[in-house]
C-alpha atoms as a PDB file:
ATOM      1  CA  UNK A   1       0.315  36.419   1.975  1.00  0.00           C
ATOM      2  CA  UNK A   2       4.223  35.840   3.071  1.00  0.00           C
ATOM      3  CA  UNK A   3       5.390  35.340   6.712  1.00  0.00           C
ATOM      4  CA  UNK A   4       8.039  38.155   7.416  1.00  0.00           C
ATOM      5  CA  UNK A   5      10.692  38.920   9.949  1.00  0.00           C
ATOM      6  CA  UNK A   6      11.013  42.796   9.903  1.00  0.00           C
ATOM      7  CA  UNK A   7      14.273  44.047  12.363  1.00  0.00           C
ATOM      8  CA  UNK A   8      13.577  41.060  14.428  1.00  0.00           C
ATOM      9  CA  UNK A   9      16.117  41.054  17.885  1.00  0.00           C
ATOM     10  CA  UNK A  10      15.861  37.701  20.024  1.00  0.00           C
ATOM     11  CA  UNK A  11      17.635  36.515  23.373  1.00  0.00           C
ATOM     12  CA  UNK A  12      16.458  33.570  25.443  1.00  0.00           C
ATOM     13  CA  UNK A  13      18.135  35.352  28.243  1.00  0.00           C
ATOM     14  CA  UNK A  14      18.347  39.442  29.089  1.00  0.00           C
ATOM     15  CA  UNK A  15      21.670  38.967  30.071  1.00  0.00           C
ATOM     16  CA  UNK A  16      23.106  36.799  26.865  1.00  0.00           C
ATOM     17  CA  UNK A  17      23.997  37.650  23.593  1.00  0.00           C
ATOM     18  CA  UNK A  18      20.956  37.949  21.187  1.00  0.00           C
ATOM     19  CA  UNK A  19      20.652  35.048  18.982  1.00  0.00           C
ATOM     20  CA  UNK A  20      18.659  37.381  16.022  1.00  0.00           C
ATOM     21  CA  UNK A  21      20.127  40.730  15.850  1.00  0.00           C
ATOM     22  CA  UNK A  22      18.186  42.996  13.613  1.00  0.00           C
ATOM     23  CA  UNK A  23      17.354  39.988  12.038  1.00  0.00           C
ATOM     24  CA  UNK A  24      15.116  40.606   8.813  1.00  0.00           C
ATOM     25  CA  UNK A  25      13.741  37.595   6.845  1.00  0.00           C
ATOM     26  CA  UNK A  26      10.574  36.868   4.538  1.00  0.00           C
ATOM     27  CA  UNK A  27       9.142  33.744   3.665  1.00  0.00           C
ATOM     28  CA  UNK A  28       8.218  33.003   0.010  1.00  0.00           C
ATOM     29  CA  UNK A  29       4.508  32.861  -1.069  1.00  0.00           C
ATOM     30  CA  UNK A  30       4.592  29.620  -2.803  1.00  0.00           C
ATOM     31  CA  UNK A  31       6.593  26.246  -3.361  1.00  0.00           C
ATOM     32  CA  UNK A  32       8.959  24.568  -0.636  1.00  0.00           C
ATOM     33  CA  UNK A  33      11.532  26.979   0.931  1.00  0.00           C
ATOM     34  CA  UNK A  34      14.054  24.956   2.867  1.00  0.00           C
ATOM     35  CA  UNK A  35      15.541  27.112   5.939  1.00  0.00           C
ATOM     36  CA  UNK A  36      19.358  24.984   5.577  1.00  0.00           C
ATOM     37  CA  UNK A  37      22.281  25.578   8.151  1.00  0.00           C
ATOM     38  CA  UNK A  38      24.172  23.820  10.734  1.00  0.00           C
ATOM     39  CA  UNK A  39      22.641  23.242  14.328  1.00  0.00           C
ATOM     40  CA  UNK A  40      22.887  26.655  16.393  1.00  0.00           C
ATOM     41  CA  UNK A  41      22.600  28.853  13.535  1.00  0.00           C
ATOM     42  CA  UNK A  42      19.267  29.795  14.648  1.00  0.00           C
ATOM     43  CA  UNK A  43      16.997  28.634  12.586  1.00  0.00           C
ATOM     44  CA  UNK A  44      14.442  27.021  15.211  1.00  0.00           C
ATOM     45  CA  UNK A  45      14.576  29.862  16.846  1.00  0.00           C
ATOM     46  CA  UNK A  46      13.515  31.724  13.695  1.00  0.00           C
ATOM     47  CA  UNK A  47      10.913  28.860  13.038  1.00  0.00           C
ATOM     48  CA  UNK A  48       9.684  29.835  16.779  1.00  0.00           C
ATOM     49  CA  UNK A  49       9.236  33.500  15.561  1.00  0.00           C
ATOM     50  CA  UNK A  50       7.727  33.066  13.306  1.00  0.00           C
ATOM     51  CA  UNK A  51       5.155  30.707  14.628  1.00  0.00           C
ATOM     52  CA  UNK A  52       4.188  33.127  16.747  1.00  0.00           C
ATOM     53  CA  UNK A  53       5.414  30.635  20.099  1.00  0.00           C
ATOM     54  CA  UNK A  54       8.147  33.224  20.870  1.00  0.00           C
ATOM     55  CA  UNK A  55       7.986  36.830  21.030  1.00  0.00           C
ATOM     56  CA  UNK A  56      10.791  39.018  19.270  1.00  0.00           C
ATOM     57  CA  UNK A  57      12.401  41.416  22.026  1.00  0.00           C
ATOM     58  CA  UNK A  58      12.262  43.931  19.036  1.00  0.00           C
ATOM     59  CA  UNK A  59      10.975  44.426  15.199  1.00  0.00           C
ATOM     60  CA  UNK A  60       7.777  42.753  14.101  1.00  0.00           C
ATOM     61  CA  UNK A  61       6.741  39.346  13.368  1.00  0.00           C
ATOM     62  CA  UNK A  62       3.764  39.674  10.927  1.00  0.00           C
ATOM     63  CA  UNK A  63       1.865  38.192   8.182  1.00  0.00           C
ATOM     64  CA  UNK A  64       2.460  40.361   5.078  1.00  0.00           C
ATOM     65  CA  UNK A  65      -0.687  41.881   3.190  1.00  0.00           C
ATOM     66  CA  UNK A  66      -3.403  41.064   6.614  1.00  0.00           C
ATOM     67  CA  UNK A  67      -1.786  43.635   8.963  1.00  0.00           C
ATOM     68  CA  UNK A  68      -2.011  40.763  11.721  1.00  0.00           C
ATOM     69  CA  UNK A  69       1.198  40.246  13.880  1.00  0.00           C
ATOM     70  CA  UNK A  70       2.351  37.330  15.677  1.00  0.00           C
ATOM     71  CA  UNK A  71       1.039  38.581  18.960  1.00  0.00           C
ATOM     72  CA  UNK A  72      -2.587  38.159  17.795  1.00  0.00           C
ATOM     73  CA  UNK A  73      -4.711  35.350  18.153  1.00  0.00           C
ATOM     74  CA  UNK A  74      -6.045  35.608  14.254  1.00  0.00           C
ATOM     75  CA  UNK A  75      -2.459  35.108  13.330  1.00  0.00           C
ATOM     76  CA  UNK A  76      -2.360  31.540  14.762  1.00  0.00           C
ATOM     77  CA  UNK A  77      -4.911  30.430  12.688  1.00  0.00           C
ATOM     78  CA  UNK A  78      -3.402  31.655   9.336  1.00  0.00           C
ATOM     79  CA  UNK A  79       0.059  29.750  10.487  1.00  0.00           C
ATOM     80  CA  UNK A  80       0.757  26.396  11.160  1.00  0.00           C
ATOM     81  CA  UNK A  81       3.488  25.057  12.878  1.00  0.00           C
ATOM     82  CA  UNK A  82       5.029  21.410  13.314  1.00  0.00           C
ATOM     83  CA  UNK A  83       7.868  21.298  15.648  1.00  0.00           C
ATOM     84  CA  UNK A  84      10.533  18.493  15.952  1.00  0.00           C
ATOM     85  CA  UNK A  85       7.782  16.583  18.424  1.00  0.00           C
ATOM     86  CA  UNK A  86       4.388  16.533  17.270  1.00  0.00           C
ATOM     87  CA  UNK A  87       2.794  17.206  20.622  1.00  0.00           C
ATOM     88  CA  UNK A  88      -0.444  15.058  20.061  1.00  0.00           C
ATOM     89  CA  UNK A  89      -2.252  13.287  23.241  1.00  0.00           C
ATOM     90  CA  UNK A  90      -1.969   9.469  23.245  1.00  0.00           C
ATOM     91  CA  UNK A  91      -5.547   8.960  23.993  1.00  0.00           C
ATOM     92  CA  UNK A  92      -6.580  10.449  21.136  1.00  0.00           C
ATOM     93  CA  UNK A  93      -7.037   8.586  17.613  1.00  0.00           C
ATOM     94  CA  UNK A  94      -5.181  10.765  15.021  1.00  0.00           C
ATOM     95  CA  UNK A  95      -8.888  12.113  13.177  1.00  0.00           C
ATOM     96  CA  UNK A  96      -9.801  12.889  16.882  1.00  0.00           C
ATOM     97  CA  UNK A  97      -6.087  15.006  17.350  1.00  0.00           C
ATOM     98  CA  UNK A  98      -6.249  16.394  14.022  1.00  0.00           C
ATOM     99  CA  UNK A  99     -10.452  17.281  14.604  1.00  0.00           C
ATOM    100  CA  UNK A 100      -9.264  19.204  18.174  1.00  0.00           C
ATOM    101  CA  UNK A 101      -6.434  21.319  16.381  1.00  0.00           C
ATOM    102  CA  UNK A 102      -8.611  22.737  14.287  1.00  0.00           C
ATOM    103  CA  UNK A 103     -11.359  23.276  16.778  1.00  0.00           C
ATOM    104  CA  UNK A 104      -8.608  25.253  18.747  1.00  0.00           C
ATOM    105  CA  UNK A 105      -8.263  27.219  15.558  1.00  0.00           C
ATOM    106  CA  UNK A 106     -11.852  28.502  15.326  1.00  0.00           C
ATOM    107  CA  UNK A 107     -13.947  25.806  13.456  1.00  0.00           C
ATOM    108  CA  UNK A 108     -16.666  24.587  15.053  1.00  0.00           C
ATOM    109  CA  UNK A 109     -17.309  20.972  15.893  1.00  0.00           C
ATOM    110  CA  UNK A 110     -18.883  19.306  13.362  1.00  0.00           C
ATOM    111  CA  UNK A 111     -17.152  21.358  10.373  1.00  0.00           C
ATOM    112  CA  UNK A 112     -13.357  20.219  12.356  1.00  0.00           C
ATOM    113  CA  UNK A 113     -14.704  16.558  12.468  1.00  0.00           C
ATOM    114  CA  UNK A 114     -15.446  17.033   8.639  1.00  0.00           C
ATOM    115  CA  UNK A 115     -11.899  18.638   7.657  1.00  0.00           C
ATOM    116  CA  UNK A 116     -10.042  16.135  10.142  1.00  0.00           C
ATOM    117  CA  UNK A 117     -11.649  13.327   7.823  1.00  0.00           C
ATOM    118  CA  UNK A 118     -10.558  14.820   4.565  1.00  0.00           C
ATOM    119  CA  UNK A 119      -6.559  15.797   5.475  1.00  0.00           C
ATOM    120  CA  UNK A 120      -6.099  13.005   6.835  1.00  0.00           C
ATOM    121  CA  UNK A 121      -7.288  11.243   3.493  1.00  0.00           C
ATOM    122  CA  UNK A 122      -5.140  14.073   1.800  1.00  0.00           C
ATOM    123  CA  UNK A 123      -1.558  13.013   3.625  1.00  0.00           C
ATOM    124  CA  UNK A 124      -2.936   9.347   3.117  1.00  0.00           C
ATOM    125  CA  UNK A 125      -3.832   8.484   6.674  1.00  0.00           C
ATOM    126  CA  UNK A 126      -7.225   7.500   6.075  1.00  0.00           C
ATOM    127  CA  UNK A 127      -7.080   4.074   6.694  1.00  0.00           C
ATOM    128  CA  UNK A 128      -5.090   5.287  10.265  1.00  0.00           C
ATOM    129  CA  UNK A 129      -7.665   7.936  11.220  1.00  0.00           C
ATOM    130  CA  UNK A 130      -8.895   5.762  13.959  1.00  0.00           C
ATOM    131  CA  UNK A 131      -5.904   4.608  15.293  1.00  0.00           C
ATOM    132  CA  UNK A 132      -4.220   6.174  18.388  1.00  0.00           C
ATOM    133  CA  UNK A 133      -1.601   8.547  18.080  1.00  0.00           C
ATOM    134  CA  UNK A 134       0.379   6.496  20.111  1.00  0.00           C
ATOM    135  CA  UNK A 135       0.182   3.543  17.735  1.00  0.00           C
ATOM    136  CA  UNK A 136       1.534   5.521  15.152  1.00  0.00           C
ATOM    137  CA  UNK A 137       4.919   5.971  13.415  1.00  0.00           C
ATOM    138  CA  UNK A 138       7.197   8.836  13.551  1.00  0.00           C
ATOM    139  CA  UNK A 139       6.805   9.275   9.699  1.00  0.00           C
ATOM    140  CA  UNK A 140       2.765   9.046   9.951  1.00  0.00           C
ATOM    141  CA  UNK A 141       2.982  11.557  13.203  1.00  0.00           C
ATOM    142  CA  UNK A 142       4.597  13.968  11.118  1.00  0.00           C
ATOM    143  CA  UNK A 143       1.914  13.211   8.383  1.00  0.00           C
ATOM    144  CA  UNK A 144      -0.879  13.773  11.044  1.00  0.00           C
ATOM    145  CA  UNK A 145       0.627  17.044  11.570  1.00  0.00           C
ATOM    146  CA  UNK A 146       0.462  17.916   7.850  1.00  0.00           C
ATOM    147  CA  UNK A 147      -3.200  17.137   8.097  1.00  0.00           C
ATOM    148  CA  UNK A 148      -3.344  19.460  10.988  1.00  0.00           C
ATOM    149  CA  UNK A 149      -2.885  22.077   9.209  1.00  0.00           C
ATOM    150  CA  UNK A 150      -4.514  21.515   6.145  1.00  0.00           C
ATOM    151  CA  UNK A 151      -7.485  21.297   8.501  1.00  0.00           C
ATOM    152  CA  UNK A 152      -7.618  24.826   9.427  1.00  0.00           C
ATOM    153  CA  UNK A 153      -6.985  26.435   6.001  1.00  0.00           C
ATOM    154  CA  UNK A 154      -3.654  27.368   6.743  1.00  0.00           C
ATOM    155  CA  UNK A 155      -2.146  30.052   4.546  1.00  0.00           C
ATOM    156  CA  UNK A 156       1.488  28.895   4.994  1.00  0.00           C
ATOM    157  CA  UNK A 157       2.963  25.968   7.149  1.00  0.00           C
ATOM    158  CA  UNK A 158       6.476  25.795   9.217  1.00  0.00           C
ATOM    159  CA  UNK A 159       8.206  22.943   9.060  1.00  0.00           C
ATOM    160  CA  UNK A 160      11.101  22.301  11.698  1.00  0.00           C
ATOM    161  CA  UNK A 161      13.716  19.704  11.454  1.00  0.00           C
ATOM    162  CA  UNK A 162      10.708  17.272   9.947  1.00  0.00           C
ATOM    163  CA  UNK A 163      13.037  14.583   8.529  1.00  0.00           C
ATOM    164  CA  UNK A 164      14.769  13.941  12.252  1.00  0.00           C
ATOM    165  CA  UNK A 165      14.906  10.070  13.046  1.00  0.00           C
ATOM    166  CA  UNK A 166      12.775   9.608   9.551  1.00  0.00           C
ATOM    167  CA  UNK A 167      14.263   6.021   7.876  1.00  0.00           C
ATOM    168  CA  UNK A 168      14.518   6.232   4.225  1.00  0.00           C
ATOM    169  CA  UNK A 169      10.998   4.933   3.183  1.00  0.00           C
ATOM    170  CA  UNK A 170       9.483   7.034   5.877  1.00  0.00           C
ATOM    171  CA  UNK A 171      11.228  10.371   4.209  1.00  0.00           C
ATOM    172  CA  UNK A 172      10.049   9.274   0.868  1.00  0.00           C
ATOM    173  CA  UNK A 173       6.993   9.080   1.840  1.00  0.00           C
ATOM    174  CA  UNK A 174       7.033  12.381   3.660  1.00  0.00           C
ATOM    175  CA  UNK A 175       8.256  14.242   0.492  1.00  0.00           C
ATOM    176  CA  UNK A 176       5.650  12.935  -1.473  1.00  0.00           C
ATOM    177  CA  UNK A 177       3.061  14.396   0.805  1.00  0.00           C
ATOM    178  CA  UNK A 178       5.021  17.718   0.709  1.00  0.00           C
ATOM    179  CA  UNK A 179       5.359  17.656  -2.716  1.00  0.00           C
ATOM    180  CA  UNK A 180       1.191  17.989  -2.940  1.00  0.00           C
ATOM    181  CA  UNK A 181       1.015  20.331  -0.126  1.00  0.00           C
ATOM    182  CA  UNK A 182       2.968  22.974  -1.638  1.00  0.00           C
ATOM    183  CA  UNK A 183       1.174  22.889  -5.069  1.00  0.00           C
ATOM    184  CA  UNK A 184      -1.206  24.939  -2.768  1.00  0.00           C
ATOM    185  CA  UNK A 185       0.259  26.264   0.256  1.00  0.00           C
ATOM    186  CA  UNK A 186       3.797  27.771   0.669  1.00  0.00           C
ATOM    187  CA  UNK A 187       5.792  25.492   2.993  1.00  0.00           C
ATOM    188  CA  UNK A 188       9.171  26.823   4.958  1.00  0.00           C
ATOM    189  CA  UNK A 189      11.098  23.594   5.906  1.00  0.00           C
ATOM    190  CA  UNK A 190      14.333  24.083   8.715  1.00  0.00           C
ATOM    191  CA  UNK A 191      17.196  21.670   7.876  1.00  0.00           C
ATOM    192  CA  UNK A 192      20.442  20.984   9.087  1.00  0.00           C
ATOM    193  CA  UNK A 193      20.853  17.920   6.330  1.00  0.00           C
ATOM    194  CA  UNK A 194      21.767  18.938   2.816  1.00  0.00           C
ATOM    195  CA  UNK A 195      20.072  15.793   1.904  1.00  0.00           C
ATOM    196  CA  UNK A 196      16.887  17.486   2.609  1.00  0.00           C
ATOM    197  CA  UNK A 197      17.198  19.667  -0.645  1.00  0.00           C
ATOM    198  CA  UNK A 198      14.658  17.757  -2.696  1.00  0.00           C
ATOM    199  CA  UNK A 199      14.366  18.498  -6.160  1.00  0.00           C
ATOM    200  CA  UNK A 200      10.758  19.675  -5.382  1.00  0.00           C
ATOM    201  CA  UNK A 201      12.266  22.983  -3.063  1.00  0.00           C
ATOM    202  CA  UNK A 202      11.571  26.466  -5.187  1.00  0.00           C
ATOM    203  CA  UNK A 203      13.554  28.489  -2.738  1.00  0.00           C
ATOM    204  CA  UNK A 204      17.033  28.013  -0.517  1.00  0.00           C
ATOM    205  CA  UNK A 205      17.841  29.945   2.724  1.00  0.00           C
ATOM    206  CA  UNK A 206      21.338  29.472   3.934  1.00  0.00           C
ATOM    207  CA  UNK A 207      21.594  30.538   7.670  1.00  0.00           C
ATOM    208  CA  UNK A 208      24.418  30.224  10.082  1.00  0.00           C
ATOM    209  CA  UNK A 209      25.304  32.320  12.881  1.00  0.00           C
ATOM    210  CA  UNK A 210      22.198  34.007  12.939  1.00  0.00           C
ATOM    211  CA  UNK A 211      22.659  35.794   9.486  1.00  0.00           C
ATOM    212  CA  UNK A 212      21.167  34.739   6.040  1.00  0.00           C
ATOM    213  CA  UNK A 213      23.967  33.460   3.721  1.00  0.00           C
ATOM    214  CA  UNK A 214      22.284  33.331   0.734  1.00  0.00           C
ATOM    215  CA  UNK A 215      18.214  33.086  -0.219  1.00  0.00           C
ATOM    216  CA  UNK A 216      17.378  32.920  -3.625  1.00  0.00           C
ATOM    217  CA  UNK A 217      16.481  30.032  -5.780  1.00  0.00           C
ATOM    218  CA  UNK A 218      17.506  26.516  -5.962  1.00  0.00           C
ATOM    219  CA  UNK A 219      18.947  26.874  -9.221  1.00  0.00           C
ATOM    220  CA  UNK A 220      20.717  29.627  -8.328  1.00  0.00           C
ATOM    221  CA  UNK A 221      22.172  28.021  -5.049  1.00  0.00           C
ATOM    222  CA  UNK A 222      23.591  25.030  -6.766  1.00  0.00           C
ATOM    223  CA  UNK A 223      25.620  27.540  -9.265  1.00  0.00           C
ATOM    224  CA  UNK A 224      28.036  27.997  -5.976  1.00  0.00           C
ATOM    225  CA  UNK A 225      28.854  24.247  -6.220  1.00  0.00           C
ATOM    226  CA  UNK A 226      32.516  24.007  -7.487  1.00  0.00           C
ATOM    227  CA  UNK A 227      33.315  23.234 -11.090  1.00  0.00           C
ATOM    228  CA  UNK A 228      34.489  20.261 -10.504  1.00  0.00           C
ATOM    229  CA  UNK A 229      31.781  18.772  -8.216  1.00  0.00           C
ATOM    230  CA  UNK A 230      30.558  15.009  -8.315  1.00  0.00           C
ATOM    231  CA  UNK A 231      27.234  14.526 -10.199  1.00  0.00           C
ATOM    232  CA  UNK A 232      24.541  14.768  -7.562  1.00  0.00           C
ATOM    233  CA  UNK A 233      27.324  16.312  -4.915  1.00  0.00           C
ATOM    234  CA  UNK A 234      26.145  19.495  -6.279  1.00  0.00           C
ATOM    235  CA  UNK A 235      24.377  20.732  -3.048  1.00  0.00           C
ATOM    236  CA  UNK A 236      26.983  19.489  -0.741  1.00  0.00           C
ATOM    237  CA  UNK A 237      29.517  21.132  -2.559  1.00  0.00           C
ATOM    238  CA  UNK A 238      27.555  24.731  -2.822  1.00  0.00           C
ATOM    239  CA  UNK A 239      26.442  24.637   0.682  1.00  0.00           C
ATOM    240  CA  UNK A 240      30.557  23.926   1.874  1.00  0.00           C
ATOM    241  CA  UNK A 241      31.310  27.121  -0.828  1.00  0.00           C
ATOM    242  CA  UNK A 242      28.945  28.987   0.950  1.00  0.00           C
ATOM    243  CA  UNK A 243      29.755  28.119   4.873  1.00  0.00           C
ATOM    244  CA  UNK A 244      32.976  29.284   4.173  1.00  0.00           C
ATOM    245  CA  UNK A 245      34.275  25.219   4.211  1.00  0.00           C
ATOM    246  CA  UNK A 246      36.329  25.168   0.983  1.00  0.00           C
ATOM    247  CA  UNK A 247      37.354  27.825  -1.681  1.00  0.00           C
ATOM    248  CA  UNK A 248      35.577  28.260  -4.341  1.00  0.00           C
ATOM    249  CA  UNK A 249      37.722  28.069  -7.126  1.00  0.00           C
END
């Protein structure tokens, strides 16, 4: 089943512009999508959408193929969501956080405690599980909430701006976690770094001013890079063609 934004309008305010305009969008059913474009184009706010922690002001947010829309509970427990800020509670040990997610997202007790121990080991946290989640790193809070929502038997997972303040190591790592995940669960990743385009993404959304550039796949994204782009400038160089930065020729 595939997230989808279906004629979506969005304003934060009744009296400003809308920031989603008849705004349709659908998320892939398998690999790594990355969501890519600069800040304000409005990709958190479509990564809020489709969460379900906003409601559209018109269209439908809904999970293709179940009939459940973002305004149902059910729908919560199909999608998970990791903001910027992984809003855990400092008093709890990360299995203990990860346990009470998916107790909020209808397992019971024992069966959450269970599935908190095995993510965890799956996002290789294991050896962390009893930690705090105030001990922990921004790279291994971020893992936590990967375990989350493996936990819960997601059916697809939102990723926003999950790189943010990550060093090197700590994005390597993170990748290689992401790169398992989506060999069974379709991940849509927001970005406003091109160096975010791993080799491992299936599927490229550019989005700027609340519109969808281009979507399509990785392959074909890179074919917008100029002919005479550096080796391994590829991205950079498609993504400027795109934006509207440089000329294509």
């Amino acid at each position: 089943m595939s997230l989808q934004l279906d004629r979506v309008t969005f304003r934060y305010r009744r009296w400003e512009r809308p920031v989603l305009s008849g705004f349709s969008y659908e998320v892939p059913d398998e690999g790594l999508t990355i969501l890519l474009g600069p800040n304000g184009a409005g990709k958190s706010t479509t990564m809020s959408l489709l969460a379900g922690t906003v409601a559209p002001g018109g269209g439908k947010v809904r999970l293709k193929g179940s009939g459940l829309t973002s305004a149902a509970r059910e729908y919560r427990r199909h999608v998970a969501w990791l903001p910027q800020k992984v809003p855990t509670s400092r008093q709890l040990t990360a299995r203990e956080y990860v346990a009470y997610v998916a107790w909020l997202k209808g397992e019971d007790r024992t069966e959450a405690w269970e599935r908190a121990g095995t993510a965890l080991g799956q996002v290789g946290l294991a050896e962390q599980s009893g930690r705090k989640t105030a001990e922990l790193s921004g790279g291994q809070l971020r893992r936590v909430g990967i375990a989350c929502a493996l936990a819960h038997d997601a059916q697809v997972i939102l990723l926003d701006e999950p790189t943010a303040g990550l060093d090197p190591h700590q994005r390597t790592v993170f990748r290689d976690v992401l790169r398992k995940v989506t060999e069974r669960i379709p991940v849509l990743m927001s970005t406003h770094d091109i160096a975010d385009l791993a080799d491992e993404a299936t599927t490229v959304s550019l989005m700027n001013g609340g519109r969808i550039l281009h979507h399509g796949a990785t392959a074909t994204f890179l074919e917008h890079a100029r002919p005479d782009a550096a080796p391994g400038r590829q991205a950079e160089s498609a993504y400027s063609v795109l934006m509207g930065l440089e000329d294509a020729a």
